[in-house]
Every structure is written in structure tokens, then in C-alpha cells.
PDB file of N, CA and C in Angstrom:
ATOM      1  N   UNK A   1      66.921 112.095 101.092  1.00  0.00           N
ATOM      2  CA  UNK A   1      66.935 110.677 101.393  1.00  0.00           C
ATOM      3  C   UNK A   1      68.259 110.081 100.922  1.00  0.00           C
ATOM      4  N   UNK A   2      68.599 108.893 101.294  1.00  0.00           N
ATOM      5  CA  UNK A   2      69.920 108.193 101.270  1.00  0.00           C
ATOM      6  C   UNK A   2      69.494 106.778 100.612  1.00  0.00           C
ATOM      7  N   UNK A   3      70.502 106.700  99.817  1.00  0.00           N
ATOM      8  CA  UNK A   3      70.502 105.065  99.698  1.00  0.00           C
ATOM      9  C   UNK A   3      71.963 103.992 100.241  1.00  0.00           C
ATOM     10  N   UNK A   4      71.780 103.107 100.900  1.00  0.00           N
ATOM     11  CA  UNK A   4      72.644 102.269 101.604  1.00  0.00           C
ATOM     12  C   UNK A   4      72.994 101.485 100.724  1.00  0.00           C
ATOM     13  N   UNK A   5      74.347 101.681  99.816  1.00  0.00           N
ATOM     14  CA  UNK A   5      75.097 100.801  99.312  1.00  0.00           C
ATOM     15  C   UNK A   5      75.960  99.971  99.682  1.00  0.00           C
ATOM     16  N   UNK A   6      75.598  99.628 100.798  1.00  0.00           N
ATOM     17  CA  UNK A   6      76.553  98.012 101.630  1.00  0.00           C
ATOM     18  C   UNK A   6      77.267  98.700 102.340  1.00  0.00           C
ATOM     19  N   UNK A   7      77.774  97.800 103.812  1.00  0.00           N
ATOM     20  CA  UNK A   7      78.815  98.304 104.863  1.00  0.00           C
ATOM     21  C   UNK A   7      77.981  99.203 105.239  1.00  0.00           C
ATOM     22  N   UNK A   8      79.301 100.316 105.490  1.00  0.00           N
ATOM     23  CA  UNK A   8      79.145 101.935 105.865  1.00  0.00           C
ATOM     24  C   UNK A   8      79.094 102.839 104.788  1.00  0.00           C
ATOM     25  N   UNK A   9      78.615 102.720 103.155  1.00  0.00           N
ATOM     26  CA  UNK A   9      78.058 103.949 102.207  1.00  0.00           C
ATOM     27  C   UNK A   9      77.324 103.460 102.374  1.00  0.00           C
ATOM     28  N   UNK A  10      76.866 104.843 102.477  1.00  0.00           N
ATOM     29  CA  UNK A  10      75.509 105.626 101.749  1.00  0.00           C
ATOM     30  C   UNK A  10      75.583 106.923 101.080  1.00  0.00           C
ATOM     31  N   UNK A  11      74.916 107.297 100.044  1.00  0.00           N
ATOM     32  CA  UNK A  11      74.916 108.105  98.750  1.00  0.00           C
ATOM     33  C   UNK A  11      73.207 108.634  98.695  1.00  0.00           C
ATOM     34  N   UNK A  12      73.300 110.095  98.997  1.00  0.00           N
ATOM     35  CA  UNK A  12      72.482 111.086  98.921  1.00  0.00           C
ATOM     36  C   UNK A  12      70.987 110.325  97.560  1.00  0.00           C
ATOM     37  N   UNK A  13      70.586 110.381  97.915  1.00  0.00           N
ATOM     38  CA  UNK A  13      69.775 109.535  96.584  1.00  0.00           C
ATOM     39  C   UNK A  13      69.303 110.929  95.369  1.00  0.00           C
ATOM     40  N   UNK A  14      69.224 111.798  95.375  1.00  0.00           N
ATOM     41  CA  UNK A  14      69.490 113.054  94.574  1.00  0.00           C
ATOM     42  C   UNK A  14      70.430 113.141  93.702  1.00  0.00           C
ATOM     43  N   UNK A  15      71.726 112.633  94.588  1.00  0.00           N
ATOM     44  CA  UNK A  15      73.105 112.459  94.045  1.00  0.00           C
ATOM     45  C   UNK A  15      73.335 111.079  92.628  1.00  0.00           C
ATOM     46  N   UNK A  16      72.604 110.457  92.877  1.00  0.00           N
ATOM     47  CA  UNK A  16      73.247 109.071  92.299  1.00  0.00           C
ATOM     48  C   UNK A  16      72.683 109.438  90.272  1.00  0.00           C
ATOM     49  N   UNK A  17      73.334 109.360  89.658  1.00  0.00           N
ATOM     50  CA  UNK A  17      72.992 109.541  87.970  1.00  0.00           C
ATOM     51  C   UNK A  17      73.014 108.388  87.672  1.00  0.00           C
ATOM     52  N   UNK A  18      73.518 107.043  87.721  1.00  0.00           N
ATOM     53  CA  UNK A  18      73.287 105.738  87.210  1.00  0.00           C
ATOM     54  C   UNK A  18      73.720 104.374  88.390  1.00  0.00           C
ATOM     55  N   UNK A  19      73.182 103.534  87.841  1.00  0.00           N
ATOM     56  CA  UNK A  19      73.127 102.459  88.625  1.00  0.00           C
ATOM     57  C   UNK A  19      73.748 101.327  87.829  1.00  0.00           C
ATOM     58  N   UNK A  20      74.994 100.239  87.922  1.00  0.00           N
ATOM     59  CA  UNK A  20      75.613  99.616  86.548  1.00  0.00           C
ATOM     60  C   UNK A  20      75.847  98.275  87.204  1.00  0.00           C
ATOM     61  N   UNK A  21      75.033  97.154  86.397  1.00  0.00           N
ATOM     62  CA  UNK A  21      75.648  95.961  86.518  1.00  0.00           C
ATOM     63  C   UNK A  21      77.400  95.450  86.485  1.00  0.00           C
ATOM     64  N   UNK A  22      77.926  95.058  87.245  1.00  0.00           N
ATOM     65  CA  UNK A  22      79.319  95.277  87.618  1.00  0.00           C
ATOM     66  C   UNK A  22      79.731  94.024  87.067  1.00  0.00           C
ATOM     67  N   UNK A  23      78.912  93.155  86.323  1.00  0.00           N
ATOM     68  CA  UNK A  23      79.107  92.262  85.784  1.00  0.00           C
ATOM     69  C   UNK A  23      79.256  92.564  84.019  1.00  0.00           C
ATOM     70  N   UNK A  24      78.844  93.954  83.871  1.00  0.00           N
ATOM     71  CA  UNK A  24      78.707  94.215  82.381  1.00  0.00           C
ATOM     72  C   UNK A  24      80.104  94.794  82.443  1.00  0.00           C
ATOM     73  N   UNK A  25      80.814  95.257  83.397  1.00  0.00           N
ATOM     74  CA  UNK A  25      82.150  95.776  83.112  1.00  0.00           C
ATOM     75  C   UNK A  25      83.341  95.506  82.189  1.00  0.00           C
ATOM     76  N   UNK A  26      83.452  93.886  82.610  1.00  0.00           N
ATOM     77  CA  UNK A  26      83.861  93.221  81.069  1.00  0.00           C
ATOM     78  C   UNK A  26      83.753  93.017  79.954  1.00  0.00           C
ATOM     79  N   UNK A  27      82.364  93.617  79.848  1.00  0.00           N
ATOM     80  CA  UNK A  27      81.534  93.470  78.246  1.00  0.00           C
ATOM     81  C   UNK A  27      81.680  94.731  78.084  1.00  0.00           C
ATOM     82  N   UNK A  28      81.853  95.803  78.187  1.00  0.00           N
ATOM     83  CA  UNK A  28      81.712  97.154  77.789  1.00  0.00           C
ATOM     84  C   UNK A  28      83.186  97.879  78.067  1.00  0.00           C
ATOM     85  N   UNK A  29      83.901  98.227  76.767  1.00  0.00           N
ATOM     86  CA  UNK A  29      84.965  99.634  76.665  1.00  0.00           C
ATOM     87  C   UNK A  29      84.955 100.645  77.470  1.00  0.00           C
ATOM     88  N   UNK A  30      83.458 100.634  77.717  1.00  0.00           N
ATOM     89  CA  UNK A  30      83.356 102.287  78.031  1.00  0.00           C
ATOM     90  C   UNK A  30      82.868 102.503  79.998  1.00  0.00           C
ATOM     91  N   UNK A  31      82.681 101.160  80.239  1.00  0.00           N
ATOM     92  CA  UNK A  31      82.506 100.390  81.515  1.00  0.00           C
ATOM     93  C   UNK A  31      83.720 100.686  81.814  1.00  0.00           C
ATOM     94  N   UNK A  32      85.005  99.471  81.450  1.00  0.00           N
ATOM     95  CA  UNK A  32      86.350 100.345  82.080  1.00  0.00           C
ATOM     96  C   UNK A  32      86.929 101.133  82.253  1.00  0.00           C
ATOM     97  N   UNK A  33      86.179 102.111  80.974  1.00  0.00           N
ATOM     98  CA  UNK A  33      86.894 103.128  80.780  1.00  0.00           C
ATOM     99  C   UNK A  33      86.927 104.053  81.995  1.00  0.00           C
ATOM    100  N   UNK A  34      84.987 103.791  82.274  1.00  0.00           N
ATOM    101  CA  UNK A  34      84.691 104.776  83.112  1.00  0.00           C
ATOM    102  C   UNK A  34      85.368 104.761  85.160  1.00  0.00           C
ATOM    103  N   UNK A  35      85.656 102.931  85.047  1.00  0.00           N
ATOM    104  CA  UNK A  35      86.402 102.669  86.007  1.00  0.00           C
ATOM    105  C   UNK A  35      87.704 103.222  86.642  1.00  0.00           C
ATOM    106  N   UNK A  36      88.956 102.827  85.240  1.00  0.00           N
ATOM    107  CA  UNK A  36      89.890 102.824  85.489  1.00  0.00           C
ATOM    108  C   UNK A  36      89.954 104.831  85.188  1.00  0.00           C
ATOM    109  N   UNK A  37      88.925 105.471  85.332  1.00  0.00           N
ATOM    110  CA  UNK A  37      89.003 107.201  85.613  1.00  0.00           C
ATOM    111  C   UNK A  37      88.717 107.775  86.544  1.00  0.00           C
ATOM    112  N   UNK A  38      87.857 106.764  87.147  1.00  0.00           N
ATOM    113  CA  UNK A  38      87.827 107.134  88.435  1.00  0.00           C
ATOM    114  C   UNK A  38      88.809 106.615  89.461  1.00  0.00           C
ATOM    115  N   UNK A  39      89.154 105.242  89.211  1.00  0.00           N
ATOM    116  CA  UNK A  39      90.673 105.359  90.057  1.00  0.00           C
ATOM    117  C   UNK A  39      91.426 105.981  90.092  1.00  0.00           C
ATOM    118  N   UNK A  40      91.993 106.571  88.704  1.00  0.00           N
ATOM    119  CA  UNK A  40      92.863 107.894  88.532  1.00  0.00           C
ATOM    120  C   UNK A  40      92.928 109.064  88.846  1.00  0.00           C
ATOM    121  N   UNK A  41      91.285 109.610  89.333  1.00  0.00           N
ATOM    122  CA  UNK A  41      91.151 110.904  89.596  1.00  0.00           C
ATOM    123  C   UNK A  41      90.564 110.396  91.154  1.00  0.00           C
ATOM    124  N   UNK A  42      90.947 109.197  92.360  1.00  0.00           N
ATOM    125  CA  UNK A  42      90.782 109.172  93.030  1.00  0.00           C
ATOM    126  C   UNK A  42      89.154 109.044  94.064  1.00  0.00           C
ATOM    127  N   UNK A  43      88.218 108.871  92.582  1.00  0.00           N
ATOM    128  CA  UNK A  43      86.861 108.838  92.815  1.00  0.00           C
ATOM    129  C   UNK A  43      85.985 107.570  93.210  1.00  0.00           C
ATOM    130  N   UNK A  44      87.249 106.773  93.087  1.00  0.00           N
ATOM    131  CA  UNK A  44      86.303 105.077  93.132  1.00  0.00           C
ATOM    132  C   UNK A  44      86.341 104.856  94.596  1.00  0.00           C
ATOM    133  N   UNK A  45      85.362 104.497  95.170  1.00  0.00           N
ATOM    134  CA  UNK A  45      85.001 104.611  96.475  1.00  0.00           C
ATOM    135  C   UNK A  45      83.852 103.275  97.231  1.00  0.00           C
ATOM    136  N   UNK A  46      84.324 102.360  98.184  1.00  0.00           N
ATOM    137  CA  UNK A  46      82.972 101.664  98.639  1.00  0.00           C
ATOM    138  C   UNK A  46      84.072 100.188  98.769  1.00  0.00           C
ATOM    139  N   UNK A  47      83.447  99.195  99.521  1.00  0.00           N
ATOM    140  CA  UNK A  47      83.196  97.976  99.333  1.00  0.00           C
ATOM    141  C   UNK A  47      83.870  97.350  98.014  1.00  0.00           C
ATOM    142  N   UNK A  48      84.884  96.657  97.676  1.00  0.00           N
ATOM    143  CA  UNK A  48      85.223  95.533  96.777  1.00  0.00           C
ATOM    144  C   UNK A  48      85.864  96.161  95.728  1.00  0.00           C
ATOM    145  N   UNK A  49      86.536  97.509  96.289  1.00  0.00           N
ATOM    146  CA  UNK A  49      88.170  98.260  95.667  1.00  0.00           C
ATOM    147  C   UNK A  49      89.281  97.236  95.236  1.00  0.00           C
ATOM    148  N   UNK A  50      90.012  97.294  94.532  1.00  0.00           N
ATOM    149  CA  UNK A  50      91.003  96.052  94.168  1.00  0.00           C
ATOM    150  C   UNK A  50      91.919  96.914  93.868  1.00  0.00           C
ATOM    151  N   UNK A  51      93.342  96.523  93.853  1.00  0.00           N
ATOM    152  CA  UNK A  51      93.953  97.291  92.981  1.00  0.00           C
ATOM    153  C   UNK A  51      93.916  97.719  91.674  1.00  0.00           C
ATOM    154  N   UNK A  52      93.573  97.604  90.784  1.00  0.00           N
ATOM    155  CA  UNK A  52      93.669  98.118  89.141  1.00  0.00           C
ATOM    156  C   UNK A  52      91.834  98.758  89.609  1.00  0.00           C
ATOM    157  N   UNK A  53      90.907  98.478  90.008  1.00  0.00           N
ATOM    158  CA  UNK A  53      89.838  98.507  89.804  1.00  0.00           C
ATOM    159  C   UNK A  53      88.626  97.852  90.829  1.00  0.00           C
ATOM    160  N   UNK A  54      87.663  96.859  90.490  1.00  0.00           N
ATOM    161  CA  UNK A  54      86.551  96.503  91.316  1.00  0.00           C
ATOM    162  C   UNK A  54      86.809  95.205  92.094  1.00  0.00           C
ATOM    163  N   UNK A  55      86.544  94.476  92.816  1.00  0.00           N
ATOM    164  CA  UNK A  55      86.950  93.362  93.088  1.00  0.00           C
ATOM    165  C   UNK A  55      85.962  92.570  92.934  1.00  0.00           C
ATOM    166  N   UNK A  56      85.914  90.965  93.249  1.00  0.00           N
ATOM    167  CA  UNK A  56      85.083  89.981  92.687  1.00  0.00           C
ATOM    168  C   UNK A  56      83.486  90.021  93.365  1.00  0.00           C
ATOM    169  N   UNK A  57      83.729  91.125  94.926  1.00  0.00           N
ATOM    170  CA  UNK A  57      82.127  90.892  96.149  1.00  0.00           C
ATOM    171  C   UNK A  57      81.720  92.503  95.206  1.00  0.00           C
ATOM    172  N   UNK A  58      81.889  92.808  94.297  1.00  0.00           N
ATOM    173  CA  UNK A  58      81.088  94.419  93.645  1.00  0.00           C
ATOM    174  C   UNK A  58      80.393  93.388  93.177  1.00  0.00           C
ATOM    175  N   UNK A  59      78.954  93.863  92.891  1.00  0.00           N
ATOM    176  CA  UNK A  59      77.997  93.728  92.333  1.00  0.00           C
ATOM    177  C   UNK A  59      77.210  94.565  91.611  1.00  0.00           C
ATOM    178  N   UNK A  60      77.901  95.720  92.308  1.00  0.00           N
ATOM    179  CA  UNK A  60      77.032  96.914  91.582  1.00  0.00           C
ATOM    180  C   UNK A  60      77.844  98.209  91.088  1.00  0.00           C
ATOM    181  N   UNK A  61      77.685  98.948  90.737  1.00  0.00           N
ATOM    182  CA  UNK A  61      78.343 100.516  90.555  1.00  0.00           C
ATOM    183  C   UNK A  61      77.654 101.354  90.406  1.00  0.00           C
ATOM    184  N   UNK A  62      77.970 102.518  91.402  1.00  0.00           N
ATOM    185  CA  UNK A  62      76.630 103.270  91.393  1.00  0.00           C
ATOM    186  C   UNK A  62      77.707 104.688  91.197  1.00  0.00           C
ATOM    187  N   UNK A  63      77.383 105.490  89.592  1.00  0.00           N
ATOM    188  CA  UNK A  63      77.740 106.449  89.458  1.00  0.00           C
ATOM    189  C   UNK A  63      76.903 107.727  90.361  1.00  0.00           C
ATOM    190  N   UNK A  64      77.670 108.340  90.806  1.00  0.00           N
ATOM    191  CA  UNK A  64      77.168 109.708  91.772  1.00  0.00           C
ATOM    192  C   UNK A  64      77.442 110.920  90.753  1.00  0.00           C
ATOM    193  N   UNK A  65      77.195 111.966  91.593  1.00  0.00           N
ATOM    194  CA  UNK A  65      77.722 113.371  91.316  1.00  0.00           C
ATOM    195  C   UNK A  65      78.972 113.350  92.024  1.00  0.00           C
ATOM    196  N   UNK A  66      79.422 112.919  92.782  1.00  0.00           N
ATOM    197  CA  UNK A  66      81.199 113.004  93.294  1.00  0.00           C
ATOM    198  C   UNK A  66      81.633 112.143  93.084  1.00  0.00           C
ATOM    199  N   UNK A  67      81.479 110.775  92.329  1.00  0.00           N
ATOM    200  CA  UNK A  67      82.063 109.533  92.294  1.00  0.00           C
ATOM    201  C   UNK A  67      81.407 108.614  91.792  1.00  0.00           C
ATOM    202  N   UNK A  68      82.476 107.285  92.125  1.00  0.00           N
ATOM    203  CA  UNK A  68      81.557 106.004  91.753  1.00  0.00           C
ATOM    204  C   UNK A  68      81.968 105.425  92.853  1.00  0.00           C
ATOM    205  N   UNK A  69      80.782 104.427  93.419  1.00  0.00           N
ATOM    206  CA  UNK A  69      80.863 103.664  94.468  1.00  0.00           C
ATOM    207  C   UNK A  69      80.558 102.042  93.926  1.00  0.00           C
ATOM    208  N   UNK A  70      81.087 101.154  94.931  1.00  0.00           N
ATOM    209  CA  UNK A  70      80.887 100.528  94.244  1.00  0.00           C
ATOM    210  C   UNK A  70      80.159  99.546  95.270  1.00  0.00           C
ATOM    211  N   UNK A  71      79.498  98.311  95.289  1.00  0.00           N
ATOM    212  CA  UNK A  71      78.273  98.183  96.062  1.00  0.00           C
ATOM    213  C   UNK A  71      78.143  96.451  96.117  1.00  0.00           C
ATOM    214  N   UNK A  72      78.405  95.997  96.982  1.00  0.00           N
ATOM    215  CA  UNK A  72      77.979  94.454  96.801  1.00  0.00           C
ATOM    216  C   UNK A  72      76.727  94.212  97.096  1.00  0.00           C
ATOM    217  N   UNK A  73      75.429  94.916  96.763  1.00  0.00           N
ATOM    218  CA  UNK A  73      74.066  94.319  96.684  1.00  0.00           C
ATOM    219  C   UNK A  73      73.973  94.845  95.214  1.00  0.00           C
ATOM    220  N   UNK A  74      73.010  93.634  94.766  1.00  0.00           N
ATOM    221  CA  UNK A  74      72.842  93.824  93.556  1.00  0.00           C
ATOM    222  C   UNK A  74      72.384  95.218  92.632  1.00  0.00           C
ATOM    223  N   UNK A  75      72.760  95.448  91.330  1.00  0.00           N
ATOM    224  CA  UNK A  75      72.098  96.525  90.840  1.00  0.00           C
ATOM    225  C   UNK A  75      70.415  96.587  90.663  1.00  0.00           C
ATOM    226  N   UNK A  76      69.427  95.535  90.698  1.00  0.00           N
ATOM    227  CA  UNK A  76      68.472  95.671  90.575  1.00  0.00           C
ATOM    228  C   UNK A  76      67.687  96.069  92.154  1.00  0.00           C
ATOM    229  N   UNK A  77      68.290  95.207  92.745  1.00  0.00           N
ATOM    230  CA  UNK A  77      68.206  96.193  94.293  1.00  0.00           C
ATOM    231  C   UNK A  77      68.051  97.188  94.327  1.00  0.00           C
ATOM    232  N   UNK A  78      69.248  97.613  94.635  1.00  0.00           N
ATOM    233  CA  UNK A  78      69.463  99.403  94.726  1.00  0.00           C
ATOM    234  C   UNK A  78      68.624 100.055  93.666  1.00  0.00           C
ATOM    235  N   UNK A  79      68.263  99.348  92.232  1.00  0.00           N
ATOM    236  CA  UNK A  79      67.494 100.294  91.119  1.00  0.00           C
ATOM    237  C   UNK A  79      65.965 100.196  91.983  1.00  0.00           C
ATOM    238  N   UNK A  80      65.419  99.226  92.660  1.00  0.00           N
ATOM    239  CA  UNK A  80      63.913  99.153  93.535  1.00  0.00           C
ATOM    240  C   UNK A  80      64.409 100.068  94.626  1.00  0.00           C
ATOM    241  N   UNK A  81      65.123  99.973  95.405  1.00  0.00           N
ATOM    242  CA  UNK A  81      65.197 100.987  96.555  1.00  0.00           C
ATOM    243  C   UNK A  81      64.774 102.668  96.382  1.00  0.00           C
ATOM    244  N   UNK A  82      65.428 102.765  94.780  1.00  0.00           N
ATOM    245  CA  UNK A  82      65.556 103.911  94.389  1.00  0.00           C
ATOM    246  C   UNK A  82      64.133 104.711  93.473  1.00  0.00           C
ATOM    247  N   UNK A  83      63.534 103.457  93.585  1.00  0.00           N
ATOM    248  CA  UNK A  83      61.998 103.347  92.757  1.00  0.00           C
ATOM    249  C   UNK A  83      61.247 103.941  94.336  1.00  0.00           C
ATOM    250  N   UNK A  84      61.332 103.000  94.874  1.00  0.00           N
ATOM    251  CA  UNK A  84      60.718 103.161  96.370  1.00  0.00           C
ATOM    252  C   UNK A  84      60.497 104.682  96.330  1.00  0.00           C
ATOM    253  N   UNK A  85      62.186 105.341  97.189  1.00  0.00           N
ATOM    254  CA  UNK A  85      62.275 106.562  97.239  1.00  0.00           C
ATOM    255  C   UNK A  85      61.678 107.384  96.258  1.00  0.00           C
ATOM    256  N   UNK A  86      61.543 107.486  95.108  1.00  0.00           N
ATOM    257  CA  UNK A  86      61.152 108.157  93.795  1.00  0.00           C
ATOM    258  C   UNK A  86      59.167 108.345  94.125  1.00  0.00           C
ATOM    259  N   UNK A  87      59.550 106.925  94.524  1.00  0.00           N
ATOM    260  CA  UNK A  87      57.672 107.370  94.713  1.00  0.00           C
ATOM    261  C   UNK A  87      57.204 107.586  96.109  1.00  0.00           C
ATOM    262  N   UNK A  88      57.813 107.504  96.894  1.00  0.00           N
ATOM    263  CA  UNK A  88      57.501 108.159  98.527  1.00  0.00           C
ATOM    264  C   UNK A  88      57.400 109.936  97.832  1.00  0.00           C
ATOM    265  N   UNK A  89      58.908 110.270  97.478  1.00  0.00           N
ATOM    266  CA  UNK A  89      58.642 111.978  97.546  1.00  0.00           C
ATOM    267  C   UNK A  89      57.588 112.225  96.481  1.00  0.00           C
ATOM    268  N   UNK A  90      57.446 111.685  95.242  1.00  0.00           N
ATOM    269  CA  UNK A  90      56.040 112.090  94.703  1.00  0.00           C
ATOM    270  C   UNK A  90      54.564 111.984  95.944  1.00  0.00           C
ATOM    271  N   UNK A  91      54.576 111.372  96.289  1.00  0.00           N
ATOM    272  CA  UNK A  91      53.340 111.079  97.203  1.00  0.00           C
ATOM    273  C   UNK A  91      53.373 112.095  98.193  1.00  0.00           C
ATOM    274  N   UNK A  92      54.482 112.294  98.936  1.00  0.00           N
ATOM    275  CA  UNK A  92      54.639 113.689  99.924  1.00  0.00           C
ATOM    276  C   UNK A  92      54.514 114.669  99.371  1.00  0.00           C
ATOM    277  N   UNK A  93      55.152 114.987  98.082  1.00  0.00           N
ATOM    278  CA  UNK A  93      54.638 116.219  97.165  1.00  0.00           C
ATOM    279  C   UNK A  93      53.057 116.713  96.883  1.00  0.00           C
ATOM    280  N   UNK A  94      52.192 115.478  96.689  1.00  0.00           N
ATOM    281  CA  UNK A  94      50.831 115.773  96.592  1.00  0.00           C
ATOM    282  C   UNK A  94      50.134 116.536  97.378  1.00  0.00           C
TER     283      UNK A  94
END
């Protein structure tokens, strides 16, 4: 299954390891840190790219297994979408 992080991404939903308020970026060291490394190693990817980093329409950041994307629907969104999915494949599993 896929999750639709705005525009044209979408990100394997298997794939995704965290989901980050893009508003906490400023409050957290380790928020930029994790930003300005993925610009460097060419991984920052999606909707509301800026130069140094995220731009003002991100709302979200969604760490992957190949990257970080970055997402103008909110993080609690995408964290229900991803609830959704989580409990569809339990239920097909039964």
C-alpha cells in the first residue's frame, strides 16, 4: 500500500519510519540536523523544497527508508491515513 503525500508523492507505506511535525523543526537541533543531511546527501524530496531546506507550504516530514519527503498535508493526517492502512492489513491477515 502507498501513502499520498501531496501533488505527485507517494511513499510505499512499509517504507515510511516516522512522520514529523514540520513545525517542530525550529524547536529541535536534531530536526535540522536531520534536514540539512538530507539535503546534503541529496535525499530531501517532495513539495515545499527551499533552498537551505523546507519551505513555508511543508507541513509535514515524512522520514522513509530512502529519504525524507516532505508533505503539505498535515502530520496528523498522514499519521490517520497510516492508522487506516495498519488496520486494513491486520484485518486481511485474519
Amino acid at each position: 500500500m502507498f501513502v499520498h503525500l501531496g501533488g505527485d508523492t507517494v511513499v510505499a507505506a512499509k517504507d515510511v519510519v516516522a512522520i514529523l511535525d514540520a513545525r517542530l523543526l525550529e524547536q529541535s537541533e536534531v530536526n535540522r540536523e536531520l534536514v540539512e543531511r538530507a539535503v546534503k546527501a541529496r535525499k530531501l524530496h517532495g513539495p515545499g523544497v527551499g533552498g537551505p531546506g523546507v519551505g513555508p507550504e511543508c507541513k509535514a516530514l515524512v522520514v522513509a527508508v530512502d529519504g525524507v519527503y516532505t508533505s503539505g498535508i498535515s502530520a496528523p493526517t498522514l499519521a490517520r491515513r497510516m492508522t487506516h492502512f495498519r488496520q486494513a492489513a491486520i484485518s486481511w491477515e485474519a
